[in-house]
Every structure is written in structure tokens, then in C-alpha cells.
PDB file of N, CA and C in Angstrom:
ATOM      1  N   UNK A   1    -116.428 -58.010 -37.905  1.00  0.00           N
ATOM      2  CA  UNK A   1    -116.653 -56.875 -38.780  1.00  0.00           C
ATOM      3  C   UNK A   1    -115.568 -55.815 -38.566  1.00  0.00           C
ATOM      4  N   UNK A   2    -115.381 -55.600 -37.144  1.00  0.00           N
ATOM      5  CA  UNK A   2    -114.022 -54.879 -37.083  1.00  0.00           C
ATOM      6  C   UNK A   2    -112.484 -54.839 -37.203  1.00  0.00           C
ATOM      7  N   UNK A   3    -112.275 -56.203 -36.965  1.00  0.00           N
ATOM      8  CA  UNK A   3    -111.603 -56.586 -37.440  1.00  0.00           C
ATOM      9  C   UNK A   3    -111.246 -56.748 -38.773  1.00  0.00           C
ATOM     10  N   UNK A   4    -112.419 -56.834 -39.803  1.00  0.00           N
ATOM     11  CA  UNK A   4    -111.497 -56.643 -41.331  1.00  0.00           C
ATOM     12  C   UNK A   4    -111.804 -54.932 -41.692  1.00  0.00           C
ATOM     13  N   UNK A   5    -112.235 -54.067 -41.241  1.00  0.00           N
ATOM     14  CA  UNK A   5    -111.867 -52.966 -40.842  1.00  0.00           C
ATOM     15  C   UNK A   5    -110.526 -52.703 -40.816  1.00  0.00           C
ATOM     16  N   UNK A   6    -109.672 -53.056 -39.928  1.00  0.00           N
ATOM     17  CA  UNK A   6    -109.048 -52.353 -39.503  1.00  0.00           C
ATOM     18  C   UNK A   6    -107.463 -53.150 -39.739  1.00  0.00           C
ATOM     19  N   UNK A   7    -107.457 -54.531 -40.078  1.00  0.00           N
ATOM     20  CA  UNK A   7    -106.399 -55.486 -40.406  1.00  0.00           C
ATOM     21  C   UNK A   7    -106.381 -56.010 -41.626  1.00  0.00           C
ATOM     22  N   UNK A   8    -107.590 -55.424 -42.725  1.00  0.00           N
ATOM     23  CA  UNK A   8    -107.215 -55.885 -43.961  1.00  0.00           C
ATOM     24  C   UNK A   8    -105.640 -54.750 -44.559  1.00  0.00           C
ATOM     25  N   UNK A   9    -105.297 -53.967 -43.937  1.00  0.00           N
ATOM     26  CA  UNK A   9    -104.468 -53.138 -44.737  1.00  0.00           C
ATOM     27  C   UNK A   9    -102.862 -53.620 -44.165  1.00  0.00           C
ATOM     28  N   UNK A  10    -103.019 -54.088 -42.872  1.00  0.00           N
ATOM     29  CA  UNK A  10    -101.651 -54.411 -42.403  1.00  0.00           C
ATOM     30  C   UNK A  10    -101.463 -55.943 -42.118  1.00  0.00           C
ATOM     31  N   UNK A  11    -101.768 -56.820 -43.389  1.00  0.00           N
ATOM     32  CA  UNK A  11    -101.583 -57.843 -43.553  1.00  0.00           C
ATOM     33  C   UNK A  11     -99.537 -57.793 -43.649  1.00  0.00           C
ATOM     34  N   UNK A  12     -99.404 -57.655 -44.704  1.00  0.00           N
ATOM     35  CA  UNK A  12     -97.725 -57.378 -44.982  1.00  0.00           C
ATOM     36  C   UNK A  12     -97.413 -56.047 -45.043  1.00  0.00           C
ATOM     37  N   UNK A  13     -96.084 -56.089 -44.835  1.00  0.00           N
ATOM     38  CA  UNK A  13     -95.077 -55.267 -45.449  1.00  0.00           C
ATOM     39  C   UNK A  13     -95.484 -54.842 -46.586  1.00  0.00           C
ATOM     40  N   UNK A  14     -95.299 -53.389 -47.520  1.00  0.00           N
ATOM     41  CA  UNK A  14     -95.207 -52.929 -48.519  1.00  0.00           C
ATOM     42  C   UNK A  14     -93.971 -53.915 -49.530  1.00  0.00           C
ATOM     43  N   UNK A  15     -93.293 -54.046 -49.410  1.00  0.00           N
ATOM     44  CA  UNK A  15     -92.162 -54.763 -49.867  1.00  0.00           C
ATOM     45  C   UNK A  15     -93.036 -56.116 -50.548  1.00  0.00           C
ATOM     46  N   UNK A  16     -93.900 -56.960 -49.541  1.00  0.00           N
ATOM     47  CA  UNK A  16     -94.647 -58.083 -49.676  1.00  0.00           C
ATOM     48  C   UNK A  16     -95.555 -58.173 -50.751  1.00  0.00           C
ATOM     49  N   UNK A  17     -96.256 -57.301 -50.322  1.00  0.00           N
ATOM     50  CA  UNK A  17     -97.649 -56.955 -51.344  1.00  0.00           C
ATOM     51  C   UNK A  17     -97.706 -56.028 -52.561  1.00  0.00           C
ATOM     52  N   UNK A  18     -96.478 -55.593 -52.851  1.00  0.00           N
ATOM     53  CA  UNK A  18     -96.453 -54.825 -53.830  1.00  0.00           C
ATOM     54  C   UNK A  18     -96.172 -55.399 -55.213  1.00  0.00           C
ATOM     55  N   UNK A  19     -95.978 -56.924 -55.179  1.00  0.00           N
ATOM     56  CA  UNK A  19     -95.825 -57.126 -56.476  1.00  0.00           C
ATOM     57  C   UNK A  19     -94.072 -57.053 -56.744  1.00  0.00           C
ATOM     58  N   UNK A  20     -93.601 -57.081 -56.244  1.00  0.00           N
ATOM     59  CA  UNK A  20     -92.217 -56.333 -56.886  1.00  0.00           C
ATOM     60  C   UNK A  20     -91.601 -57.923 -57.213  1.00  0.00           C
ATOM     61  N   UNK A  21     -90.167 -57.696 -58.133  1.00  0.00           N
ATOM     62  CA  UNK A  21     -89.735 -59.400 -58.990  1.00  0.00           C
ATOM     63  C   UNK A  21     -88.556 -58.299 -59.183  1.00  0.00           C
ATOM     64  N   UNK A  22     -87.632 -59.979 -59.377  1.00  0.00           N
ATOM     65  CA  UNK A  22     -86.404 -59.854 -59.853  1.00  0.00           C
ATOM     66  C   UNK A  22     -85.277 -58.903 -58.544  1.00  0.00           C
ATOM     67  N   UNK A  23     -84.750 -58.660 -59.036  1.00  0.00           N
ATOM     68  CA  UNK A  23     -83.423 -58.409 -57.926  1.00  0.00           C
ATOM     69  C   UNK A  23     -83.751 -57.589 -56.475  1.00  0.00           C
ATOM     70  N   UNK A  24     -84.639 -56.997 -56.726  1.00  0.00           N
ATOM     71  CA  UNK A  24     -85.023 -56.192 -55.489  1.00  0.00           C
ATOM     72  C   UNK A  24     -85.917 -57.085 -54.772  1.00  0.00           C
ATOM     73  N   UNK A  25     -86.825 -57.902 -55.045  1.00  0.00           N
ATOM     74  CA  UNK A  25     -87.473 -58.990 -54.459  1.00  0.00           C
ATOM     75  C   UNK A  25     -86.109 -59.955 -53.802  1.00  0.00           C
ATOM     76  N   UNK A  26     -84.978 -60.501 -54.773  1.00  0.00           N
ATOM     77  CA  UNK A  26     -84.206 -61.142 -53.932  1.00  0.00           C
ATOM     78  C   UNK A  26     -83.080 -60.719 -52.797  1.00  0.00           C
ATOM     79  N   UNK A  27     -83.142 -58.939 -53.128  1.00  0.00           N
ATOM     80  CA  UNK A  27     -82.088 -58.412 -52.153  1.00  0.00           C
ATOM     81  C   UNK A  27     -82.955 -58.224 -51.095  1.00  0.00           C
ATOM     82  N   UNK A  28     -84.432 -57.851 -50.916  1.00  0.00           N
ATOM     83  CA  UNK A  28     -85.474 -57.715 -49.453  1.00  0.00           C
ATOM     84  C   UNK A  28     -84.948 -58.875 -48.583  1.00  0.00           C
ATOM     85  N   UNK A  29     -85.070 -60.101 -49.747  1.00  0.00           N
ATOM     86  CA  UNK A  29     -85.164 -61.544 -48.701  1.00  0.00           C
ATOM     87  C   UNK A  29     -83.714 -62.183 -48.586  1.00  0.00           C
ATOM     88  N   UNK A  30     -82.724 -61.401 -49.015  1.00  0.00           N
ATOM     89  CA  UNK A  30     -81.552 -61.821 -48.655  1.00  0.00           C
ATOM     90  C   UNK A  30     -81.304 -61.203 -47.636  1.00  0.00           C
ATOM     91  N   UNK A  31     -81.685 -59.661 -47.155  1.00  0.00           N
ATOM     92  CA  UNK A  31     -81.368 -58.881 -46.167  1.00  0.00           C
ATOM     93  C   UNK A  31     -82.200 -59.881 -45.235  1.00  0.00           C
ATOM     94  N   UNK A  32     -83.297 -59.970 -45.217  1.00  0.00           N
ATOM     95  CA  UNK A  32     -84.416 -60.542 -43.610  1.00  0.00           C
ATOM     96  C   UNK A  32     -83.611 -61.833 -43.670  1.00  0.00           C
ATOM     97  N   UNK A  33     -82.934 -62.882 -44.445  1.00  0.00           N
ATOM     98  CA  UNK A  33     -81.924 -64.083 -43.733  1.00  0.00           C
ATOM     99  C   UNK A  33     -81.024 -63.391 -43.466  1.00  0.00           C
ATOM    100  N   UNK A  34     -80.237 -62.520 -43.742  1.00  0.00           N
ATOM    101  CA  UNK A  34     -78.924 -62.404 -42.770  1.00  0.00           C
ATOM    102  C   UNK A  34     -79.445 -61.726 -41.692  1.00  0.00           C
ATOM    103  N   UNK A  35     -80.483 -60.772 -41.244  1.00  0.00           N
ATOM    104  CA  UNK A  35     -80.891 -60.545 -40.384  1.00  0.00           C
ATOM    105  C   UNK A  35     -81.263 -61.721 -39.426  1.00  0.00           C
ATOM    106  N   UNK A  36     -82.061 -62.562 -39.914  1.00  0.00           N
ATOM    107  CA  UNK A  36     -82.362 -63.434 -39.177  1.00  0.00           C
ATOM    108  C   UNK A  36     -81.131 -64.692 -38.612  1.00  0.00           C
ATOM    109  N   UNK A  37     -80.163 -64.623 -39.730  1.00  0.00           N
ATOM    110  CA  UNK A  37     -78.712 -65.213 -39.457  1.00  0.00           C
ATOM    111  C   UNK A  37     -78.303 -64.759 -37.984  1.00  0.00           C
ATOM    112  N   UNK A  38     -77.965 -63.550 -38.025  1.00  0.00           N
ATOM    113  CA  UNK A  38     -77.431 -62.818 -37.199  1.00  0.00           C
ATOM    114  C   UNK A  38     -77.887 -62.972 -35.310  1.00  0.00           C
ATOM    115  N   UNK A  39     -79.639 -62.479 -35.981  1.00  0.00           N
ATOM    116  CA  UNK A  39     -80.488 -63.246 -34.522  1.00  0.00           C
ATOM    117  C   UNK A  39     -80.117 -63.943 -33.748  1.00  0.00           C
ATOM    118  N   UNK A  40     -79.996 -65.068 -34.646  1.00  0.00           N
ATOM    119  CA  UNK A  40     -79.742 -66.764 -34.407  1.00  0.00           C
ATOM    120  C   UNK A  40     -78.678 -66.792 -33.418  1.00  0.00           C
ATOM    121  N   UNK A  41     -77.402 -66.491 -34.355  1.00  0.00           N
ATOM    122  CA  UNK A  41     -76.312 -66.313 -33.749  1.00  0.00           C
ATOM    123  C   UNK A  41     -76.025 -65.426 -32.721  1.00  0.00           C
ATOM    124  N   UNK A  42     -77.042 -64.247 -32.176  1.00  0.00           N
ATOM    125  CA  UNK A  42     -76.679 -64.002 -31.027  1.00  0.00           C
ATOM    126  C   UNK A  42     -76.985 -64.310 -30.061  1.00  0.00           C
ATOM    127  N   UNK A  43     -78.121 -65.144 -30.367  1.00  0.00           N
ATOM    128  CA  UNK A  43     -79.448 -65.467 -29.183  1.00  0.00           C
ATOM    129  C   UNK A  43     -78.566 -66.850 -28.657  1.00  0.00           C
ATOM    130  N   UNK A  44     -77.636 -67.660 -30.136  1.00  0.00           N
ATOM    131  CA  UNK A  44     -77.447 -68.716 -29.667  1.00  0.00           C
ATOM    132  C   UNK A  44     -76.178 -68.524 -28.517  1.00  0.00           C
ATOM    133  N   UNK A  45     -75.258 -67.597 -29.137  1.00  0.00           N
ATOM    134  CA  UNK A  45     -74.362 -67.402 -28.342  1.00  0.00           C
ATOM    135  C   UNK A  45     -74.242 -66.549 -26.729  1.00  0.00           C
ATOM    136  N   UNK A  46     -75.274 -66.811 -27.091  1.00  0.00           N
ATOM    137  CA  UNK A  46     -75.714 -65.840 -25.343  1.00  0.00           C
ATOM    138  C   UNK A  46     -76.368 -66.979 -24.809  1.00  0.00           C
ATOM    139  N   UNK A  47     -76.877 -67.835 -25.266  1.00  0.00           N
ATOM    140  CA  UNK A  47     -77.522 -68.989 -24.042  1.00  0.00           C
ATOM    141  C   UNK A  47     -76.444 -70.418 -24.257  1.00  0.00           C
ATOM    142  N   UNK A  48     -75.817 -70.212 -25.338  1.00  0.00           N
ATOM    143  CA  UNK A  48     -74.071 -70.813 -24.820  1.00  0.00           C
ATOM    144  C   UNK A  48     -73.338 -70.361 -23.384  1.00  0.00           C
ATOM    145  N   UNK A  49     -73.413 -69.119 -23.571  1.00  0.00           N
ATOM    146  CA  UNK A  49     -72.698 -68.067 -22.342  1.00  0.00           C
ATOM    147  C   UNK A  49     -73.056 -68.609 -21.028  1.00  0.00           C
ATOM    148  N   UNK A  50     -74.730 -68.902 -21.120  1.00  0.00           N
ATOM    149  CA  UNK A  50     -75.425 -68.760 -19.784  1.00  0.00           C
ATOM    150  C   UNK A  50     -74.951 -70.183 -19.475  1.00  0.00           C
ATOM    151  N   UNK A  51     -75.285 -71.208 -20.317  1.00  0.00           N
ATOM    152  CA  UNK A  51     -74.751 -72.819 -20.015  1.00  0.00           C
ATOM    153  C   UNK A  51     -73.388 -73.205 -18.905  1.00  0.00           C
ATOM    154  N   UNK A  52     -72.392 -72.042 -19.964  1.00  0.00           N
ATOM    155  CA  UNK A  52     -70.951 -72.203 -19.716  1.00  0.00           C
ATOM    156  C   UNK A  52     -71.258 -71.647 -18.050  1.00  0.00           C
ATOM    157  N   UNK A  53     -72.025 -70.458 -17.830  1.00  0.00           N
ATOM    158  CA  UNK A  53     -71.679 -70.041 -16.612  1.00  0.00           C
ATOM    159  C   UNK A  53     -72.270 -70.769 -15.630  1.00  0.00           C
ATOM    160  N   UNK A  54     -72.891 -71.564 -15.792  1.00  0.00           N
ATOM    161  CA  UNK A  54     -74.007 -72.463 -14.491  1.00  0.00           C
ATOM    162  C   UNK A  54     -72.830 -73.592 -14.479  1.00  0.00           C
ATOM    163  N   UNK A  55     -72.685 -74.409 -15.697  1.00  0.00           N
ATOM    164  CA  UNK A  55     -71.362 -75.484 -15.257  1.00  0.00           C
ATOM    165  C   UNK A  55     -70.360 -74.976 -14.901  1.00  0.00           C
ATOM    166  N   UNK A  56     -69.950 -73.725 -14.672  1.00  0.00           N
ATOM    167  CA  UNK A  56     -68.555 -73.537 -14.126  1.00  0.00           C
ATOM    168  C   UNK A  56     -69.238 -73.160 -12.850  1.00  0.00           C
ATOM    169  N   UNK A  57     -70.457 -72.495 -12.469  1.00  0.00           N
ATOM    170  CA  UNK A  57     -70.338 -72.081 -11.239  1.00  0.00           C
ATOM    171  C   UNK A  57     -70.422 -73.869 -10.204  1.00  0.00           C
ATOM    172  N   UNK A  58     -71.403 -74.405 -11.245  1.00  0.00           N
ATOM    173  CA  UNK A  58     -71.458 -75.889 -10.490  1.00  0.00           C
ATOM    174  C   UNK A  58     -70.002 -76.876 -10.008  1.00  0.00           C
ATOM    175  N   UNK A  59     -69.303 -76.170 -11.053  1.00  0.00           N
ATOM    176  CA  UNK A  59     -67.919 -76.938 -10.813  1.00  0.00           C
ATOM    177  C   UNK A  59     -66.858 -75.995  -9.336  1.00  0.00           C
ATOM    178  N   UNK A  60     -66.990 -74.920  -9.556  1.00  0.00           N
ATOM    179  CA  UNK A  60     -66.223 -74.276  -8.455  1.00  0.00           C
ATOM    180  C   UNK A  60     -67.136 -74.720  -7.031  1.00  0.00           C
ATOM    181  N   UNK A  61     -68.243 -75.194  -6.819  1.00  0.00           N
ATOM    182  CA  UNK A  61     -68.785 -75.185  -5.755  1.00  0.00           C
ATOM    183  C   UNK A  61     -69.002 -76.420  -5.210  1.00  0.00           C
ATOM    184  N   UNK A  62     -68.794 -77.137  -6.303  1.00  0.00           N
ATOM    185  CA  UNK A  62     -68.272 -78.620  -5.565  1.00  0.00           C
ATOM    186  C   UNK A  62     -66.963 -78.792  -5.052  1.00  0.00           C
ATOM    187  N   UNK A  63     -65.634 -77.748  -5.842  1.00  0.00           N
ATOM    188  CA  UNK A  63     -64.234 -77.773  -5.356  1.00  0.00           C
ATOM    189  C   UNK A  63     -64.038 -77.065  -3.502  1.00  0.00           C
ATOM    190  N   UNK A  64     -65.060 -76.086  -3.833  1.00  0.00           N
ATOM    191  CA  UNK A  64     -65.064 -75.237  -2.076  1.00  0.00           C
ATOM    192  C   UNK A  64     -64.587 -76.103  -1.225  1.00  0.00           C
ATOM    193  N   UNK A  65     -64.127 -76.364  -0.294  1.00  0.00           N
ATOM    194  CA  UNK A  65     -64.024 -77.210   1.076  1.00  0.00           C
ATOM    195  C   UNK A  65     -64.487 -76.485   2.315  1.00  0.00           C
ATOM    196  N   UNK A  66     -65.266 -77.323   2.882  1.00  0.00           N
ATOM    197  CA  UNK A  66     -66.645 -76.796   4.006  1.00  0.00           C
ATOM    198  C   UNK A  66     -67.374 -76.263   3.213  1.00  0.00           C
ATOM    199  N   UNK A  67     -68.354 -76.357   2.502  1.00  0.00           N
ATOM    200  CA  UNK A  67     -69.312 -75.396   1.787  1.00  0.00           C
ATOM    201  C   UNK A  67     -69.845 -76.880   1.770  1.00  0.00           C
ATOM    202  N   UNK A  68     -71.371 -76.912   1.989  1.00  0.00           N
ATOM    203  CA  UNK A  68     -72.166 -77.575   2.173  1.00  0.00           C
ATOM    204  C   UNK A  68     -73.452 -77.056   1.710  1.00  0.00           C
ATOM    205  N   UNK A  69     -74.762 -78.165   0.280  1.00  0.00           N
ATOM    206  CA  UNK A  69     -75.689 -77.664  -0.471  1.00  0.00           C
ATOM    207  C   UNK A  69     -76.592 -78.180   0.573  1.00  0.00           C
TER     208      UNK A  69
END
């Protein structure tokens, strides 16, 4: 009961539920993909980063001499 109280109004975005068509409907959802483009691409390129840095640290620490795991 409280629950539709209090979450029937913040189902969507205004943008969502308003009915709206034609160019402003396709510029909302062109902005949230390049937003979400963007995400992608930073999230991906930062756990690229982290990859690169564990195989290089793995590689310098097998080159050490006397250093023992």
C-alpha cells in the first residue's frame, strides 16, 4: 500500500512519460547513447589500464634476479 503511495510518481523521467514525439524524443535518446557510449569507453579503458598494469608488473618480477615468490 505504501509503496504505490509513494513510487507511482517516480516511475520515469519527465522526458519518458510525457508523451513527447518526433525530434525531441530522438535528440533525449541520442544524448543517453552517447552518454552511455562514453561510459563504456571509459570504464572500458580503465580496466584495459588495470590489465596492462598487472601483466607488466608480472613481467618485471619474473625478470628481477634473486627475488623469489
Amino acid at each position: 500500500m505504501m509503496n504505490s503511495l509513494i513510487f507511482d510518481n517516480i516511475l520515469a523521467c519527465p522526458m519518458c512519460m510525457s508523451g513527447v514525439e518526433g525530434k525531441t524524443l530522438l535528440a533525449a535518446n541520442s544524448a543517453i547513447g552517447v552518454m552511455l557510449v562514453f561510459l563504456f569507453a571509459m570504464l572500458g579503458s580503465f580496466i584495459t589500464f588495470i590489465f596492462y598494469l598487472a601483466r607488466r608488473s608480472r613481467k618485471f618480477a619474473e625478470e628481477l634476479p634473486g627475488e623469489r615468490n
